[in-house]
C-alpha atoms as a PDB file:
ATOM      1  CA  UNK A   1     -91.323-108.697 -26.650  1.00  0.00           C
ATOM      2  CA  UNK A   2     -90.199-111.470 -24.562  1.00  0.00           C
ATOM      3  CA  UNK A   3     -86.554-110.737 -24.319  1.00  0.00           C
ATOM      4  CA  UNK A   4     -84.718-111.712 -21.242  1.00  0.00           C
ATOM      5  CA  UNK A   5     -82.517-108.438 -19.605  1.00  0.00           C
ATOM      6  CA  UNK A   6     -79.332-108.876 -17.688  1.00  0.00           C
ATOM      7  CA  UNK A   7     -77.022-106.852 -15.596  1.00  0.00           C
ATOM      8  CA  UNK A   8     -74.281-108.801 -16.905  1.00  0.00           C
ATOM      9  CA  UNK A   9     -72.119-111.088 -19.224  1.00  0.00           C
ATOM     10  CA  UNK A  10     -71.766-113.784 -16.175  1.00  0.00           C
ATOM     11  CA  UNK A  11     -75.703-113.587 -15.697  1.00  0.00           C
ATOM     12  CA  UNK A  12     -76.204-114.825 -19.081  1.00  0.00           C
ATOM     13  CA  UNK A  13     -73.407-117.659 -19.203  1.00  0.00           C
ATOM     14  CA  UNK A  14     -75.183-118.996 -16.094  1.00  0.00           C
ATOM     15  CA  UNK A  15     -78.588-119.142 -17.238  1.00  0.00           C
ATOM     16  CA  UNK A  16     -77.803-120.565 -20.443  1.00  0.00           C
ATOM     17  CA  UNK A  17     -79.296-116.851 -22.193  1.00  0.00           C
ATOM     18  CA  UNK A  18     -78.685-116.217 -25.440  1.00  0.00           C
ATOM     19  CA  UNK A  19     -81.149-113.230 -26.814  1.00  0.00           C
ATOM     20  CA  UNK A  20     -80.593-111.032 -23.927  1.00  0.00           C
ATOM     21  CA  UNK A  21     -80.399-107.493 -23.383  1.00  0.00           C
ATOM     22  CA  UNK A  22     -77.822-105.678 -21.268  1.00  0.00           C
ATOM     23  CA  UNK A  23     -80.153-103.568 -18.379  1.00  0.00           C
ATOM     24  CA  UNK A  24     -78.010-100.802 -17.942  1.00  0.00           C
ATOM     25  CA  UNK A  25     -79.900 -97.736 -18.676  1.00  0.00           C
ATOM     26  CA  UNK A  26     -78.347 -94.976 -20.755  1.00  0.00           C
ATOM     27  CA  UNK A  27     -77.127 -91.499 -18.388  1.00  0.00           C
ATOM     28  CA  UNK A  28     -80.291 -89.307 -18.352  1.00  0.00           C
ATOM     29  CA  UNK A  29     -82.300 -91.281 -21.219  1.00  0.00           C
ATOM     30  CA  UNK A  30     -80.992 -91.294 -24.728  1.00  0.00           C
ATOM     31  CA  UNK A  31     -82.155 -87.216 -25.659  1.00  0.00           C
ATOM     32  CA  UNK A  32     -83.866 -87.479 -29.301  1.00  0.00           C
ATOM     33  CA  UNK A  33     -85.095 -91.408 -28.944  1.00  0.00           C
ATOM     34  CA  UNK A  34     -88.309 -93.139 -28.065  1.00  0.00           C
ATOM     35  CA  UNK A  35     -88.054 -95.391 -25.034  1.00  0.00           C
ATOM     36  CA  UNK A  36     -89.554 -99.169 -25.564  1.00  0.00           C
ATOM     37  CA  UNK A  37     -92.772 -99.125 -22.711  1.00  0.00           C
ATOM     38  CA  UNK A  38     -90.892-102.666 -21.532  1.00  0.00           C
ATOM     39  CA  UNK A  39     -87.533-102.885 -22.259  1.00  0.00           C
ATOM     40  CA  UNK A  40     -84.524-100.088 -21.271  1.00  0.00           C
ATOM     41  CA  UNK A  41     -84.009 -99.375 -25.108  1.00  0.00           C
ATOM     42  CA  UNK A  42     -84.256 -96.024 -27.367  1.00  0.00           C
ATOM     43  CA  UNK A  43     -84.722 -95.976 -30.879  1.00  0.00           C
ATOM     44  CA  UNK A  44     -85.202 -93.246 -33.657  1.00  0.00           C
ATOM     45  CA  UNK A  45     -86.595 -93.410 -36.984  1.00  0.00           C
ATOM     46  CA  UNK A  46     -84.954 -91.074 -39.670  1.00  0.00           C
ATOM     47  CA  UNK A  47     -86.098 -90.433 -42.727  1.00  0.00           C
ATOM     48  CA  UNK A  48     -82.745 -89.471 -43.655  1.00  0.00           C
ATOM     49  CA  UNK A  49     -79.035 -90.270 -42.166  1.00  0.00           C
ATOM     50  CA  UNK A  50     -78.435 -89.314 -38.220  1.00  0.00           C
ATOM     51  CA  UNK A  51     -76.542 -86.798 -37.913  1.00  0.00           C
ATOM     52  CA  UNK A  52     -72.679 -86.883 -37.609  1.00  0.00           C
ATOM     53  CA  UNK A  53     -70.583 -87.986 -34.150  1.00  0.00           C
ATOM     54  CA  UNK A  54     -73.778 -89.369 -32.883  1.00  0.00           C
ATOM     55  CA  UNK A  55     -73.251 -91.032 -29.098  1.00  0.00           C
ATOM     56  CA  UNK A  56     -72.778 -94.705 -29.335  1.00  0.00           C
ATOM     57  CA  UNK A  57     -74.153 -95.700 -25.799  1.00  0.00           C
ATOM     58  CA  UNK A  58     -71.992 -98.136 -25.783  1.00  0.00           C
ATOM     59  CA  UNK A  59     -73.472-101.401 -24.721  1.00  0.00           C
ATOM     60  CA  UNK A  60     -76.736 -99.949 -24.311  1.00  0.00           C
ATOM     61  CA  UNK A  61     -79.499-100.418 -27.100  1.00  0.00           C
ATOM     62  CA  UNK A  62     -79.997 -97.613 -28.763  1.00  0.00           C
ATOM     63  CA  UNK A  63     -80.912 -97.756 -32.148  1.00  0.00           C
ATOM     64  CA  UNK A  64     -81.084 -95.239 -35.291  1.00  0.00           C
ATOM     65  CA  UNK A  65     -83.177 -96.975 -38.270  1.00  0.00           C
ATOM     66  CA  UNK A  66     -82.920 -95.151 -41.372  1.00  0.00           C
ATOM     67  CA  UNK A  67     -85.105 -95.840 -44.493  1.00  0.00           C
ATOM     68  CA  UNK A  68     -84.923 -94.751 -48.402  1.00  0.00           C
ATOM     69  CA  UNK A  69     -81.311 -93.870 -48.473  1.00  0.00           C
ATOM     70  CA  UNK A  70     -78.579 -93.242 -50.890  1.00  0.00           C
ATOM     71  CA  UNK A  71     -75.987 -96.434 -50.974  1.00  0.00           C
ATOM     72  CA  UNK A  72     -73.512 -93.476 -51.586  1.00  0.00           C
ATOM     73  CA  UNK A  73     -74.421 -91.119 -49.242  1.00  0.00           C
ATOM     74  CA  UNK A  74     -74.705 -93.680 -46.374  1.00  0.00           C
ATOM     75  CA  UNK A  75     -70.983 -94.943 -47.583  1.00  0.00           C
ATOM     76  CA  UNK A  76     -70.024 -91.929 -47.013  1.00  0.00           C
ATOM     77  CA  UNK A  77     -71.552 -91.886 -43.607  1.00  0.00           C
ATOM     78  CA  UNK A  78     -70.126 -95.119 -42.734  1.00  0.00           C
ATOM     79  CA  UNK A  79     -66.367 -94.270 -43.524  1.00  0.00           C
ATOM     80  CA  UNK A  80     -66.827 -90.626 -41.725  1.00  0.00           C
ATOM     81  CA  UNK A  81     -68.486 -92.490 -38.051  1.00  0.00           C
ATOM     82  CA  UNK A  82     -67.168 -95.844 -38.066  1.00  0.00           C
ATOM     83  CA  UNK A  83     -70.232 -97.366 -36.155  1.00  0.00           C
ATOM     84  CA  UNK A  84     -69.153-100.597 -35.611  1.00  0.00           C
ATOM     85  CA  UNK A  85     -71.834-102.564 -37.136  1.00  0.00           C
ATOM     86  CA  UNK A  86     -74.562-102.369 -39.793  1.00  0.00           C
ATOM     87  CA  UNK A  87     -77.775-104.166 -40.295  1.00  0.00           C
ATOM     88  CA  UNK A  88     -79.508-103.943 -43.667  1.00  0.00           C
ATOM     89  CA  UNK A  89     -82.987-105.472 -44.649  1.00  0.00           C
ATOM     90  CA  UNK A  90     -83.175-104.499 -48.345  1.00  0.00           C
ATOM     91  CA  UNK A  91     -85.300-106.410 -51.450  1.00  0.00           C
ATOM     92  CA  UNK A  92     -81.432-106.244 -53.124  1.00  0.00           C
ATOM     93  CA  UNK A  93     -78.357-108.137 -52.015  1.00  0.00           C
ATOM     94  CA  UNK A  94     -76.847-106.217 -54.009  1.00  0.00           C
ATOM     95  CA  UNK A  95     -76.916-103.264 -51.772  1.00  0.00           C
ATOM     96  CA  UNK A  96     -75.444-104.820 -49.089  1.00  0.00           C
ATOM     97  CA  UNK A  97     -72.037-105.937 -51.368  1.00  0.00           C
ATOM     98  CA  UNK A  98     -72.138-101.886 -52.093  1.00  0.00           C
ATOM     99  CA  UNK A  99     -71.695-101.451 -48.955  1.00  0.00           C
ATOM    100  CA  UNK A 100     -69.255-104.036 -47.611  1.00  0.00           C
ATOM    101  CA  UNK A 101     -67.200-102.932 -50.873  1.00  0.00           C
ATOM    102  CA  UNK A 102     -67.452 -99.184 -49.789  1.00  0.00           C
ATOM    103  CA  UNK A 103     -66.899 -99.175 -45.911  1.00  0.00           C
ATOM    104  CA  UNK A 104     -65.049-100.619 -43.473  1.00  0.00           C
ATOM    105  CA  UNK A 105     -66.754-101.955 -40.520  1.00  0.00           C
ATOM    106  CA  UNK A 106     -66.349-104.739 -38.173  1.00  0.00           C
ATOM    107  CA  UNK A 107     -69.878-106.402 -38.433  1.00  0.00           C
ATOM    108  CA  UNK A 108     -72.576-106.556 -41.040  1.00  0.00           C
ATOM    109  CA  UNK A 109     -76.187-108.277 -40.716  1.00  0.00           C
ATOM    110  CA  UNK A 110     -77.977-108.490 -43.326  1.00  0.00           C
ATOM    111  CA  UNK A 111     -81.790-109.428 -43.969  1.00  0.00           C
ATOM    112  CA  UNK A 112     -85.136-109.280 -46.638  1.00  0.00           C
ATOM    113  CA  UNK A 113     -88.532-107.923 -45.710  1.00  0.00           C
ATOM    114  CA  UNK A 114     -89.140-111.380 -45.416  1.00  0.00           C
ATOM    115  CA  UNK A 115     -86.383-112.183 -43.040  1.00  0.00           C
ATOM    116  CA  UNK A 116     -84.702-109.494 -41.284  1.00  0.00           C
ATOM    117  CA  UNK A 117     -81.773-108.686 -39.947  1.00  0.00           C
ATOM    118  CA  UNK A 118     -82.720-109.259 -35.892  1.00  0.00           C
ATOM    119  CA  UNK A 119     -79.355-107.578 -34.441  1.00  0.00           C
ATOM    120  CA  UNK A 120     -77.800-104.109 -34.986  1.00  0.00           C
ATOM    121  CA  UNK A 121     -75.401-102.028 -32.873  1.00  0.00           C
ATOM    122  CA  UNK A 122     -75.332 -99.068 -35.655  1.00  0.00           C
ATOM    123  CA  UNK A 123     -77.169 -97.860 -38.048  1.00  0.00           C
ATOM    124  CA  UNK A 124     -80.075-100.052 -39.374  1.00  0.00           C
ATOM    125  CA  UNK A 125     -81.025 -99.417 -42.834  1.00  0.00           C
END
């Protein structure tokens, strides 16, 4: 609620910033997403996986969170869009090795109920 937005990388380096959010607002809205009231971000809840070749907005927040999934079906999923991270808050670690053993990305966050995974630039499970 209190995150800081920035216009740019510099911006943040000379404020000392941290937890900041790039301001640059996705071309006409992110179709399909709900806008945050405060911040320029979109997110969706799915009750299943996004579809395939979804836009990235690249360095813009938009979020897909996903819940009750299939570790195989989301492996799947993984391998076929290459998002370039994953964050996971799940009651079993175990799902998370699954998944690092199945895919191949670049980043992976992962949390509990208890302590959650506070980043994500692909899917969140």
């Amino acid at each position: 609620e209190d995150t800081v937005a920035t216009s740019s990388a510099l911006e943040c380096l000379k404020s000392n910033q941290f937890a900041t959010l790039f301001d640059f607002a996705p071309k006409d809205g992110a179709v399909g997403y709900v806008k945050h009231p405060r911040q320029n971000s979109y997110y969706r809840l799915n009750e299943g996986l996004p579809e395939d070749n979804i836009d990235e907005y690249w360095r813009r927040v938009v979020i897909d969170v996903a819940t009750n999934l299939d570790v195989d079906q989301l492996a799947a999923w993984l391998v076929r869009n290459q998002p370039i991270s994953l964050a996971i808050n799940s009651k079993d670690v175990a799902v998370a090795r699954e998944l690092f053993e199945k895919t191949a990305l670049v980043v992976y966050t992962v949390g509990t109920d208890e302590k959650p995974a506070l980043t994500c630039q692909g899917v969140c499970v």
